[in-house]
C-alpha atoms as a PDB file:
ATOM      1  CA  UNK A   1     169.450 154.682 102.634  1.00  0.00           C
ATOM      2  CA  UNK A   2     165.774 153.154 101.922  1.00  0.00           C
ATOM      3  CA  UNK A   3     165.379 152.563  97.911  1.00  0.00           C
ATOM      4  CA  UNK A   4     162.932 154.226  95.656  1.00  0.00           C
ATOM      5  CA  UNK A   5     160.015 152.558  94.448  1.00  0.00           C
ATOM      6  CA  UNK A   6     161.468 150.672  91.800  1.00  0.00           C
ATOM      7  CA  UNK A   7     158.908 150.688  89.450  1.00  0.00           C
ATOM      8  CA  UNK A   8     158.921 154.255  88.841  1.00  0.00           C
ATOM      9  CA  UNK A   9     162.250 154.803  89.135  1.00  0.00           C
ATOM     10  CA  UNK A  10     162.769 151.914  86.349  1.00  0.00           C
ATOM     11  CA  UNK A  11     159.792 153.613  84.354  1.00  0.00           C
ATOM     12  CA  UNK A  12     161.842 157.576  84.770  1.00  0.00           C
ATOM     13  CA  UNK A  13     165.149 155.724  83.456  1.00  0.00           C
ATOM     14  CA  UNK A  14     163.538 153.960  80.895  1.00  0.00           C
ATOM     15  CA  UNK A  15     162.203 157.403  79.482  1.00  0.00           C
ATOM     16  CA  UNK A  16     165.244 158.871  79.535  1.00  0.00           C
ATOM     17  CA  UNK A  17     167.149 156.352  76.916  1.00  0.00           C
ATOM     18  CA  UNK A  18     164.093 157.342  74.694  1.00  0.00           C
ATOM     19  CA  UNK A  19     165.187 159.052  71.609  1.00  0.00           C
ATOM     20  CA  UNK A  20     162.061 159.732  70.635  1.00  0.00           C
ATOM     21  CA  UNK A  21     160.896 162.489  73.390  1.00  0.00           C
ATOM     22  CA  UNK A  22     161.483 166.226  72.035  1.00  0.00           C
ATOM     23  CA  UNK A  23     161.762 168.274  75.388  1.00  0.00           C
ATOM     24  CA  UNK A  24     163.197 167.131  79.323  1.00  0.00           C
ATOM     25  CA  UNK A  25     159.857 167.648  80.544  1.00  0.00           C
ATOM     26  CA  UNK A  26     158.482 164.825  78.517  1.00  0.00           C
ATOM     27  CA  UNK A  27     161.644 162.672  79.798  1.00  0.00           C
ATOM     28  CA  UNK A  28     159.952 163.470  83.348  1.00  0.00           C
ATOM     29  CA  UNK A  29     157.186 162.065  82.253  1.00  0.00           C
ATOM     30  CA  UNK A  30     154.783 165.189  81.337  1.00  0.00           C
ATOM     31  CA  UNK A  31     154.284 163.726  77.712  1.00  0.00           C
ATOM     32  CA  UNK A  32     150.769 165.090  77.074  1.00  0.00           C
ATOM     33  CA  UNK A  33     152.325 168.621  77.515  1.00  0.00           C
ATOM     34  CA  UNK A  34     153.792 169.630  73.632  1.00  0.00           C
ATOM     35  CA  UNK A  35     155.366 172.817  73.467  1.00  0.00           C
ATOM     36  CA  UNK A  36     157.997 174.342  75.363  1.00  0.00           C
ATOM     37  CA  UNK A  37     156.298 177.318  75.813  1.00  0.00           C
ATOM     38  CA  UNK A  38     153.104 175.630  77.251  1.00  0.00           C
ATOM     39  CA  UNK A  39     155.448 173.944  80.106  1.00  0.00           C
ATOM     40  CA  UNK A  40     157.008 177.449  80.470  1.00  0.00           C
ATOM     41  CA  UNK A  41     153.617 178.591  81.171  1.00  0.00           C
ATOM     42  CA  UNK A  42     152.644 175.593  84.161  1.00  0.00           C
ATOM     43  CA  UNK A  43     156.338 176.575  85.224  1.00  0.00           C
ATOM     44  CA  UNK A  44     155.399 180.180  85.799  1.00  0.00           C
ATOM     45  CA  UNK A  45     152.245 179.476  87.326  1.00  0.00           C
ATOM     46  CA  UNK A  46     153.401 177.242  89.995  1.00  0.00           C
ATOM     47  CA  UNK A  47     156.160 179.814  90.910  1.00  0.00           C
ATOM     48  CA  UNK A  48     154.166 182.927  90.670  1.00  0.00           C
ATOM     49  CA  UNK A  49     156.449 185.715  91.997  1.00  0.00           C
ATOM     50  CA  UNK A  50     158.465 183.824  94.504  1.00  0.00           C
ATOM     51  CA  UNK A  51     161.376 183.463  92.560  1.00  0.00           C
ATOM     52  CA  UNK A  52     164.014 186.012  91.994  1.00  0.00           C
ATOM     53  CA  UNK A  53     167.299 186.182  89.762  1.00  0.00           C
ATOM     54  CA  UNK A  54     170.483 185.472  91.863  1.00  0.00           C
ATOM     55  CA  UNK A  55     168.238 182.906  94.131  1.00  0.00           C
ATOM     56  CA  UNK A  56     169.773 179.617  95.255  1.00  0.00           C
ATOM     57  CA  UNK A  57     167.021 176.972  93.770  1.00  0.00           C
ATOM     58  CA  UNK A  58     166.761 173.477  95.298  1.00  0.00           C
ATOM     59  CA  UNK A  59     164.746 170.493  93.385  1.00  0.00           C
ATOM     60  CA  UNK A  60     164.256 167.837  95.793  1.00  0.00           C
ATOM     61  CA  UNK A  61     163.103 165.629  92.646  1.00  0.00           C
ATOM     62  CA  UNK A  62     164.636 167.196  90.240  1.00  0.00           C
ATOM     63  CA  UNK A  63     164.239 164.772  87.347  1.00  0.00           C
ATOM     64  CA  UNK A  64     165.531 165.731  84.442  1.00  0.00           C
ATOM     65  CA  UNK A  65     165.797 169.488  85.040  1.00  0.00           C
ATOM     66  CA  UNK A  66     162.707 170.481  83.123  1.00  0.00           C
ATOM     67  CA  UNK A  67     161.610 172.362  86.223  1.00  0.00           C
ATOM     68  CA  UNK A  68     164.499 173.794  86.747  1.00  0.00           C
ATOM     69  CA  UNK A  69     165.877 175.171  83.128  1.00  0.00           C
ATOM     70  CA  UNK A  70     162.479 176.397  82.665  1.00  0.00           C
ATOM     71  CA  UNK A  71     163.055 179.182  85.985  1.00  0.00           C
ATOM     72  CA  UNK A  72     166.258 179.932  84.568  1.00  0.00           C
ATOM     73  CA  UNK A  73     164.188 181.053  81.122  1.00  0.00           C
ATOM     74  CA  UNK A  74     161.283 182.710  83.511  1.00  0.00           C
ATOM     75  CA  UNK A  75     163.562 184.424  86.170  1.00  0.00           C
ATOM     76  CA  UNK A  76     167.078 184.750  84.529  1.00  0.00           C
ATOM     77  CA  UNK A  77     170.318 183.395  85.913  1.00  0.00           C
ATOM     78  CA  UNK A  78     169.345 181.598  89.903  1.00  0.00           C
ATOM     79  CA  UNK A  79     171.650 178.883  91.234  1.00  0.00           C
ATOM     80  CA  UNK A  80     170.186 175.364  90.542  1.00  0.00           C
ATOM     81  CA  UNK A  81     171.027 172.760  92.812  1.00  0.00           C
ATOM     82  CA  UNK A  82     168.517 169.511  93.582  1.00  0.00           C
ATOM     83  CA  UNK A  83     168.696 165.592  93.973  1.00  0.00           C
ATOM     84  CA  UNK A  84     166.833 162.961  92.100  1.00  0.00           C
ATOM     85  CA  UNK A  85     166.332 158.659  92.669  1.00  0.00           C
ATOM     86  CA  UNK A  86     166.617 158.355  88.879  1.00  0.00           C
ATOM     87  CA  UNK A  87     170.332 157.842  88.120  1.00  0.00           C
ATOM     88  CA  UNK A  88     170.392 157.491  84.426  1.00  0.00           C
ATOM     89  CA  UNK A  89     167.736 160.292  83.970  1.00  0.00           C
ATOM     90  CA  UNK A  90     170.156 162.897  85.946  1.00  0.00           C
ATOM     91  CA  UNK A  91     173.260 161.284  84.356  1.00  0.00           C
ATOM     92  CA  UNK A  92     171.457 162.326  81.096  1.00  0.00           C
ATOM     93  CA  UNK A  93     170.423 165.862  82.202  1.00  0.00           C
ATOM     94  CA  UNK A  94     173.563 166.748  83.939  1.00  0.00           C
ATOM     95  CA  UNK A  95     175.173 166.477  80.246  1.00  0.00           C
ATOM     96  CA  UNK A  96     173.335 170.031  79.610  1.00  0.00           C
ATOM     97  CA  UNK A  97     175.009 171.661  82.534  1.00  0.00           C
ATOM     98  CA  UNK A  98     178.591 173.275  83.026  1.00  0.00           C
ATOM     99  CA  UNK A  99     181.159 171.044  84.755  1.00  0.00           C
ATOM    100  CA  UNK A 100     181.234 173.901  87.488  1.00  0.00           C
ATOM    101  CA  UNK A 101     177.478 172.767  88.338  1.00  0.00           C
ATOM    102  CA  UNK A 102     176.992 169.352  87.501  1.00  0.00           C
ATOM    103  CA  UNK A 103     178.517 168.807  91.094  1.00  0.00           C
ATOM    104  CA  UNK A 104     175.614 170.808  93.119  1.00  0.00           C
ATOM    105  CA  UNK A 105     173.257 167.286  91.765  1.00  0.00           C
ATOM    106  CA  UNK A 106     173.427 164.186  93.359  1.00  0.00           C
ATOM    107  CA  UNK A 107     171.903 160.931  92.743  1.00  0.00           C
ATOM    108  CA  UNK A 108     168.980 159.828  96.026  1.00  0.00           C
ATOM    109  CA  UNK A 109     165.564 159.530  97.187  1.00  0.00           C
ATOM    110  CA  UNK A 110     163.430 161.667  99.245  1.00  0.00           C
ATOM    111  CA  UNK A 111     163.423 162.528 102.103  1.00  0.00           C
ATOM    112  CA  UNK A 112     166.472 160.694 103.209  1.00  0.00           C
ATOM    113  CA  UNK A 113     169.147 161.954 100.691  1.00  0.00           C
ATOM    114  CA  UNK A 114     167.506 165.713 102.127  1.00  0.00           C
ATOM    115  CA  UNK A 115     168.946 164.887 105.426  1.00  0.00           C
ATOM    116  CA  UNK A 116     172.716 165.412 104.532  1.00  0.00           C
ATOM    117  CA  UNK A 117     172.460 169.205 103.605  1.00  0.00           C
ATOM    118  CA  UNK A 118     173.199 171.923 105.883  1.00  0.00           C
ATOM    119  CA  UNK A 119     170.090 174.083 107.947  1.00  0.00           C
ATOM    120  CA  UNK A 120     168.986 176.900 105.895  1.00  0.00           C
ATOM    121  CA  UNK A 121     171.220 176.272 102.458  1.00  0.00           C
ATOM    122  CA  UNK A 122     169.086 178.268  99.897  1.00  0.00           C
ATOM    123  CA  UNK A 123     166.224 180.531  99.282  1.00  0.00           C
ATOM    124  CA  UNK A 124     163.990 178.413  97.523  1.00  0.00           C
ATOM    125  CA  UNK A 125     163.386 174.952  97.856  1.00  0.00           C
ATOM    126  CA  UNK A 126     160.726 172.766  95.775  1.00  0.00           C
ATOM    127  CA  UNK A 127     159.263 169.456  94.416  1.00  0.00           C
ATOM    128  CA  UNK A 128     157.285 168.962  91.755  1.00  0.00           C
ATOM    129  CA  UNK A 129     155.310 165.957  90.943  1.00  0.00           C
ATOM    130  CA  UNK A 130     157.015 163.743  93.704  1.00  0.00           C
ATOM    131  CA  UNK A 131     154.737 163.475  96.730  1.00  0.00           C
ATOM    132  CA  UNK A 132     152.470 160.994  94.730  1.00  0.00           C
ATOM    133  CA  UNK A 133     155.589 158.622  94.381  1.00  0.00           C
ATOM    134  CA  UNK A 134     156.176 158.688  98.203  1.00  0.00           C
ATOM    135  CA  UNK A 135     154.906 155.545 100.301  1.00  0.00           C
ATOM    136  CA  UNK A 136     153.188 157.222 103.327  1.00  0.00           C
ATOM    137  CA  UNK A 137     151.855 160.057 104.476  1.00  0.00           C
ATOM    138  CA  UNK A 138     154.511 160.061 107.214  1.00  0.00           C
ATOM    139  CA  UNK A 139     157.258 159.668 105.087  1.00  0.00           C
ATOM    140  CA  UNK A 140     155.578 163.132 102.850  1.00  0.00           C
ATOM    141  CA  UNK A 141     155.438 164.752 106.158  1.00  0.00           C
ATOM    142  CA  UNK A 142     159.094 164.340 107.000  1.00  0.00           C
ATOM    143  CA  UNK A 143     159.818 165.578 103.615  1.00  0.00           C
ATOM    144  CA  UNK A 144     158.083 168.846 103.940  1.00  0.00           C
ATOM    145  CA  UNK A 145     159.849 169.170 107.541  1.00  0.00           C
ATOM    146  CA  UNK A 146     163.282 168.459 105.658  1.00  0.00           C
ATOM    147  CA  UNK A 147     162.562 171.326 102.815  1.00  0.00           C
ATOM    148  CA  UNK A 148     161.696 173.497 105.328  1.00  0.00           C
ATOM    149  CA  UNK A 149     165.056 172.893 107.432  1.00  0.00           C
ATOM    150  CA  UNK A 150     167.274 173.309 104.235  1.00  0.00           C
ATOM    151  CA  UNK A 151     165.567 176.720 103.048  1.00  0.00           C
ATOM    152  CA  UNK A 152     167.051 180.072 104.713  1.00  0.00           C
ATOM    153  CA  UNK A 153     164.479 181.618 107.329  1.00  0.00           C
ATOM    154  CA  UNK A 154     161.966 183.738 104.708  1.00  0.00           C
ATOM    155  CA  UNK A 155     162.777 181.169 102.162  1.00  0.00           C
ATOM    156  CA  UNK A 156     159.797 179.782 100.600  1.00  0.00           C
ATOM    157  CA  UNK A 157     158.994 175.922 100.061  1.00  0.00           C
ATOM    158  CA  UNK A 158     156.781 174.931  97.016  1.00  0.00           C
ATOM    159  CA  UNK A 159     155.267 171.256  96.697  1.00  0.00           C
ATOM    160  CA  UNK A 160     153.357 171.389  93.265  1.00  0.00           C
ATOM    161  CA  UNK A 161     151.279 168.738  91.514  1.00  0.00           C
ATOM    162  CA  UNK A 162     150.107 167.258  94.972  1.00  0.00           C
ATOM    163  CA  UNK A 163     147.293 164.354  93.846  1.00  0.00           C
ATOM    164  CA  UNK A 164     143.585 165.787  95.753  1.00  0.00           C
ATOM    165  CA  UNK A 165     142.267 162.891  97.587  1.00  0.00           C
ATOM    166  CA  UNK A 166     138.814 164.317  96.601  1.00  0.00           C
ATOM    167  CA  UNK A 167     139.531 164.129  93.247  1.00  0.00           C
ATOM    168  CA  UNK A 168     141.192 160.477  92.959  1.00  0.00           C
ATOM    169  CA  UNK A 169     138.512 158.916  91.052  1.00  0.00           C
ATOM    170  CA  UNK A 170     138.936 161.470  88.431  1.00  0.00           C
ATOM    171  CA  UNK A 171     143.215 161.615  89.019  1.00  0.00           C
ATOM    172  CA  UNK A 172     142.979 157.649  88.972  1.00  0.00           C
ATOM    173  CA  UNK A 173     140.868 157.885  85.346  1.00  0.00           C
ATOM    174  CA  UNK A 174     143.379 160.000  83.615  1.00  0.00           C
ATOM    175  CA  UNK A 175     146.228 158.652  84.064  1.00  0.00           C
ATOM    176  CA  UNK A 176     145.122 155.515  83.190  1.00  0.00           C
ATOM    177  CA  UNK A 177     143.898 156.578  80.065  1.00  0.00           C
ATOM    178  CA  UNK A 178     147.547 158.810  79.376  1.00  0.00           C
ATOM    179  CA  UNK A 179     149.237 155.392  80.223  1.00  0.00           C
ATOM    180  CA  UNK A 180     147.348 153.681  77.604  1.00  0.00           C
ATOM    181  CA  UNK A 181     147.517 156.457  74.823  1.00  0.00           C
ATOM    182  CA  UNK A 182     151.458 156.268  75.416  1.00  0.00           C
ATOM    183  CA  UNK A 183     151.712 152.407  76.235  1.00  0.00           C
ATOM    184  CA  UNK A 184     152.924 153.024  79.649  1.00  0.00           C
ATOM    185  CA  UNK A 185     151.627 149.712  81.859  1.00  0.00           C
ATOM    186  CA  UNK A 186     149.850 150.371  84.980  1.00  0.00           C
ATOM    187  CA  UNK A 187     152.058 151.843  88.165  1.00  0.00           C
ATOM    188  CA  UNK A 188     151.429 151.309  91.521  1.00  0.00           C
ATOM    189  CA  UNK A 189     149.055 153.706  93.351  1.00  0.00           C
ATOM    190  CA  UNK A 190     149.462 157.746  94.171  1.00  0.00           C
ATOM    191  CA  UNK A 191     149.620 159.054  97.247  1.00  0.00           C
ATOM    192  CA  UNK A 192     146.699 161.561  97.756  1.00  0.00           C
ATOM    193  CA  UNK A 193     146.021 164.770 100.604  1.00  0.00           C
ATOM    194  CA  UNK A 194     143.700 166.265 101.779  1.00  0.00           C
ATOM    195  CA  UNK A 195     144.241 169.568 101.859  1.00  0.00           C
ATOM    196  CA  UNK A 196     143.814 169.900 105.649  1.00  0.00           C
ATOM    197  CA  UNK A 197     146.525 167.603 105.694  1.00  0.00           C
ATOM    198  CA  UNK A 198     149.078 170.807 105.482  1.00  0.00           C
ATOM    199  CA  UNK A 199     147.764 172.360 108.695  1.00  0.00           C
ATOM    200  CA  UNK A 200     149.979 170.740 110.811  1.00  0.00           C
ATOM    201  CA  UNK A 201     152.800 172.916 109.233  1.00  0.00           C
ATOM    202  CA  UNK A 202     150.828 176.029 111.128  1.00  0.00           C
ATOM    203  CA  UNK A 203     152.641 178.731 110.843  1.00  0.00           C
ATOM    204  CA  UNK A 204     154.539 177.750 108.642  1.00  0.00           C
ATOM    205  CA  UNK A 205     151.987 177.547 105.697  1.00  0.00           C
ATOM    206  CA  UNK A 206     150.921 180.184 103.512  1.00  0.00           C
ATOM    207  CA  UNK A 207     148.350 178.821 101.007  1.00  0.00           C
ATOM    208  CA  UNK A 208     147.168 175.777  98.643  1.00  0.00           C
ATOM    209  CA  UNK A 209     145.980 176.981  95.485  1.00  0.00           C
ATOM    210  CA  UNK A 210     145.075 175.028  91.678  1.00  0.00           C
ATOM    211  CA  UNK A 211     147.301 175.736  88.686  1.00  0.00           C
ATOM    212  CA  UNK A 212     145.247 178.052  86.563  1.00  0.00           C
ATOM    213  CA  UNK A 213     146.972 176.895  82.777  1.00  0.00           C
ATOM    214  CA  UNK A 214     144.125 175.598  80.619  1.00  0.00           C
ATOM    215  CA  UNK A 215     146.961 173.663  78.867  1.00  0.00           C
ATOM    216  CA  UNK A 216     147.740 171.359  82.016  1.00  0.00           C
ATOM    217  CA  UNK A 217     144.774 168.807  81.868  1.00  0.00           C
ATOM    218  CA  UNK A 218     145.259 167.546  85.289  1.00  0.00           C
ATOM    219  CA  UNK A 219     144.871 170.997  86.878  1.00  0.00           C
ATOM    220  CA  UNK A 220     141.424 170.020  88.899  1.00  0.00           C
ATOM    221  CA  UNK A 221     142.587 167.320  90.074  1.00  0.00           C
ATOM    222  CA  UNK A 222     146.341 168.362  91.246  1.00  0.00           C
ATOM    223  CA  UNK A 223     147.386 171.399  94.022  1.00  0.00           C
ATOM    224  CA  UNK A 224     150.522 173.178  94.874  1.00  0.00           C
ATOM    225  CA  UNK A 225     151.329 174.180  98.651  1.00  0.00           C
ATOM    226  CA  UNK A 226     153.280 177.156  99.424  1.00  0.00           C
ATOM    227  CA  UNK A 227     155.409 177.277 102.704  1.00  0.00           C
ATOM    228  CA  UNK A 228     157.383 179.621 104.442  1.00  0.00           C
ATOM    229  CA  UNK A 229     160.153 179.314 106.879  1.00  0.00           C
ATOM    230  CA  UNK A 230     159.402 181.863 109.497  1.00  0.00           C
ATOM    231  CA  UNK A 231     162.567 180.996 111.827  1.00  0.00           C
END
């Protein structure tokens, strides 16, 4: 199986042997966001109605299941499942979970860890804040094609926090500057899209849109894609 990036990954585990970050979102590296209820908020956004109680949820990416818990608070009780290339930051998160469904996370990298789940396994599958760590666009294109084979047909796929290529001055500017404030060193370049990037899903795509929460200062400059799998 190819290796993550290391110096991310290395960066993600470092974060999570920090004692001194309050809330898992912050261990996944969203440390200019303060408040619970402000990540709640980005959360609910990015979802919008899609998401149902008693819905099988898949986090390809799942970090340290700040994306995740924060459903479960929005939406009520929805089967979690999801993968992650950081093995000490889901070691660390999987102490918060029942015994029953620590099993349903498992340490690897997308896409390739994607390809060992069964066609059409649950009715919501998502990433958040990945595609900028993946090395080509070919490589984010097979992902998207893997998402869509694991979600049931009507399932819906949601890639949030994509990096706009017509934004990446700005993108590139800010995070600099939030590496700096929290003495982060420089990481290796984001992937960016275009947006016409996602039309060669066809069909299959249902919309790009901006997160709307004043609180999440990268809004401008990030998009989520919504896709649907019709068959």
């Amino acid at each position: 199986m190819r290796k993550a990036s290391s110096p991310w990954v290395d960066e993600f585990n470092m974060l999570a042997q920090q004692d001194n970050l309050k809330y898992p979102h912050q261990v996944a590296g969203w440390k200019d966001i303060l408040s619970l209820d402000e990540w709640d908020e980005y959360v609910g956004d990015v979802i919008q109605d899609r998401v149902n109680e008693g819905m099988s949820i898949f986090e390809a990416g799942c970090g340290a299941l700040a994306f995740l818990e924060s459903v479960q608070r929005i939406c009520g009780e929805v089967k979690i499942s999801g993968i992650d290339a950081g093995e000490q930051v889901l070691q660390h998160a999987k102490q918060r979970l029942a015994p029953a469904t620590r099993d349903r996370f498992q340490v690897g990298i997308v896409p390739d860890a994607l390809q060992s789940i069964p066609d059409a396994s649950f009715d919501i599958v998502l990433c958040n804040s990945v595609f900028q760590y993946l090395p080509n666009l070919e490589v984010a294109e097979t992902a998207v094609l893997e998402m869509l084979r694991i979600s049931k047909t009507g399932g819906k796929v949601i890639v949030a926090d994509l990096c706009d290529e017509k934004r990446k001055e700005v993108n590139e500017r800010k995070m600099h500057a939030l590496w700096e404030r929290y003495g982060t060193d420089d990481k290796p370049a984001f992937l960016y899209f275009s947006k016409e990037w996602f039309n060669r899903f066809g069909e299959s795509l249902v919309c790009l849109r901006h997160v709307e929460v004043e609180s999440y200062q990268r809004r401008d400059e990030r998009f989520v894609v919504y896709l649907e799998k019709k068959h």
